[in-house]
Protein backbone atom coordinates (compact mmCIF):
# COMPACT_ATOMS: atom_id res chain seq x y z
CA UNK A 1 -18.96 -42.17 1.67
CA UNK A 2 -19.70 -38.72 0.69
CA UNK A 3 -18.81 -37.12 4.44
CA UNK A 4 -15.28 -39.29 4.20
CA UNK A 5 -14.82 -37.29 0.77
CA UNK A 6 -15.63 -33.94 2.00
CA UNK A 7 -13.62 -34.74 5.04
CA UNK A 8 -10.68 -35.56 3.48
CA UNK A 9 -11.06 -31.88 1.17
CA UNK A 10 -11.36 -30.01 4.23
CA UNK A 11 -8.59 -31.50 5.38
CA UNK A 12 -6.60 -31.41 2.56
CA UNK A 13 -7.52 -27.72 2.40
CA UNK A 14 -6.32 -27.17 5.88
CA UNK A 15 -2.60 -28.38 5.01
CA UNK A 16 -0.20 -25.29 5.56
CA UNK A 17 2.58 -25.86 3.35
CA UNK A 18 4.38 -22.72 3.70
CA UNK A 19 7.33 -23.24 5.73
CA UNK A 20 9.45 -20.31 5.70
CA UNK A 21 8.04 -17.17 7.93
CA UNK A 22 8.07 -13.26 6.83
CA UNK A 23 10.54 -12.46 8.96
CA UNK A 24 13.48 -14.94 7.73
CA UNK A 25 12.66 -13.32 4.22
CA UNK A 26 12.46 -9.74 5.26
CA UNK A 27 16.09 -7.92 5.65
CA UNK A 28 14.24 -4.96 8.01
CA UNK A 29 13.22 -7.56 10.84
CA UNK A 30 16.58 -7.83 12.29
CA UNK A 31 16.63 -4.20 12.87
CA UNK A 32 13.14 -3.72 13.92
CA UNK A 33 13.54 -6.38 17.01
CA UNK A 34 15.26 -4.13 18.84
CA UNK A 35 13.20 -0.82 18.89
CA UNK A 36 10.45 -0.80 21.48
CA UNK A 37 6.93 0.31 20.75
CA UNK A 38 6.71 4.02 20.88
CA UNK A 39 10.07 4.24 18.27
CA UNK A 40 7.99 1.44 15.93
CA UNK A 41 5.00 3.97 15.91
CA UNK A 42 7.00 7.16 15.45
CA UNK A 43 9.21 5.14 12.80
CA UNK A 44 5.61 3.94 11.32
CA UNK A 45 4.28 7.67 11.16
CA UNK A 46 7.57 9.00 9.49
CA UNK A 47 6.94 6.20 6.84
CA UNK A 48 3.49 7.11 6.77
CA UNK A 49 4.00 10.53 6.37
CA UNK A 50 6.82 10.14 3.66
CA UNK A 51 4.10 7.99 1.42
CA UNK A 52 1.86 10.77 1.24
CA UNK A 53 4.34 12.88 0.41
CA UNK A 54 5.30 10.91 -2.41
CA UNK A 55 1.70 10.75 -3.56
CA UNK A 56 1.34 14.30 -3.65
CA UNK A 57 4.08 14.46 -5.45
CA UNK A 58 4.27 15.98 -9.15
CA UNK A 59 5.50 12.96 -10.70
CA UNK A 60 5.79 14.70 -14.55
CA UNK A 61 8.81 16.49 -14.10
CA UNK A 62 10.78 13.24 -12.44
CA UNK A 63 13.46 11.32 -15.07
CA UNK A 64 12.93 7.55 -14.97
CA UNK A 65 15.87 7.05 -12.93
CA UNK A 66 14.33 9.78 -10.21
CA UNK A 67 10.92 7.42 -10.18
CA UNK A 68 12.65 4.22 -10.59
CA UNK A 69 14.45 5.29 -7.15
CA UNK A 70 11.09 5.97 -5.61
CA UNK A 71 9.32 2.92 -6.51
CA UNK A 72 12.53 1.74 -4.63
CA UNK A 73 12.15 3.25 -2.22
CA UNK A 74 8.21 2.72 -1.33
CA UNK A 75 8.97 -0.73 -1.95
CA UNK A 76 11.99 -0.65 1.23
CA UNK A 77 9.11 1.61 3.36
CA UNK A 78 6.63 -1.49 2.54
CA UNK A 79 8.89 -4.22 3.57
CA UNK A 80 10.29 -2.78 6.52
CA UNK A 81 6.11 -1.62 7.66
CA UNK A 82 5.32 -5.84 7.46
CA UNK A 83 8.44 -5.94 9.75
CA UNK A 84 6.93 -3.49 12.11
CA UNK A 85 4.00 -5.94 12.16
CA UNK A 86 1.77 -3.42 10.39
CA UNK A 87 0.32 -5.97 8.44
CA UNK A 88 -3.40 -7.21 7.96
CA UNK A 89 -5.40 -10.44 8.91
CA UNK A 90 -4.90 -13.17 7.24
CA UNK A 91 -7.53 -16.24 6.59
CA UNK A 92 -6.40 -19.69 5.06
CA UNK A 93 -9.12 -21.14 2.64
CA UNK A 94 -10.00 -23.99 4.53
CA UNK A 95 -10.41 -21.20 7.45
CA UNK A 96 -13.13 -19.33 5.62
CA UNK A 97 -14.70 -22.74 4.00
CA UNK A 98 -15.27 -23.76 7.14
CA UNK A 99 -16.68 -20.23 8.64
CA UNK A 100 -18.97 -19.91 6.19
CA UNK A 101 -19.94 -23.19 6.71
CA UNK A 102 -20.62 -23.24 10.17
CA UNK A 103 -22.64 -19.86 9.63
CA UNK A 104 -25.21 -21.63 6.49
CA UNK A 105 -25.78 -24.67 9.38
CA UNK A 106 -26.34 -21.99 12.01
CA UNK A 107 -28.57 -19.80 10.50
């Protein structure tokens, strides 16, 4: 009875209810489709290299508006990297459950 239980968790676990994909949500993937791979990585290092500029910024001096525009603005540069597929590795729960799972019974 208790494997039916713990089968049913897992399962339960392993449900993706998240329907709606990055890209419908994300106004930056309609433009990105169409740029091949060396203009995503040169668009991807002039983002890059804008961010550390920013950082290195002296931020002081700024008026709220002037750092309310770049929070903006890194905010734009973040959602239109995670259109450029620059994003990470992602592992459901039940996914790493499961892993770590199979690697106690293993070892």
């Amino acid at each position: 009875m208790k494997k039916i239980w713990v089968a049913a968790f897992v399962m339960l676990l392993s449900l993706n209810t998240f329907n709606a994909s990055a890209k419908d949500k994300n106004p930056f993937a309609a433009s990105v489709e169409n740029l091949t791979t060396e203009q995503k990585e040169a668009r991807y290092l002039e983002m890059k290299l804008r961010v550390d500029e920013i950082k290195n910024m002296d931020k002081s001096s700024l008026t709220k508006e002037e750092r309310k525009e770049l929070r903006n603005e890194l905010k734009d540069m973040n959602k239109e990297a995670k259109a450029l597929g620059k994003g990470g590795i992602y592992i459901s729960t039940a996914g790493l459950i499961i892993i770590i799972l199979l690697l106690i019974i293993l070892l």
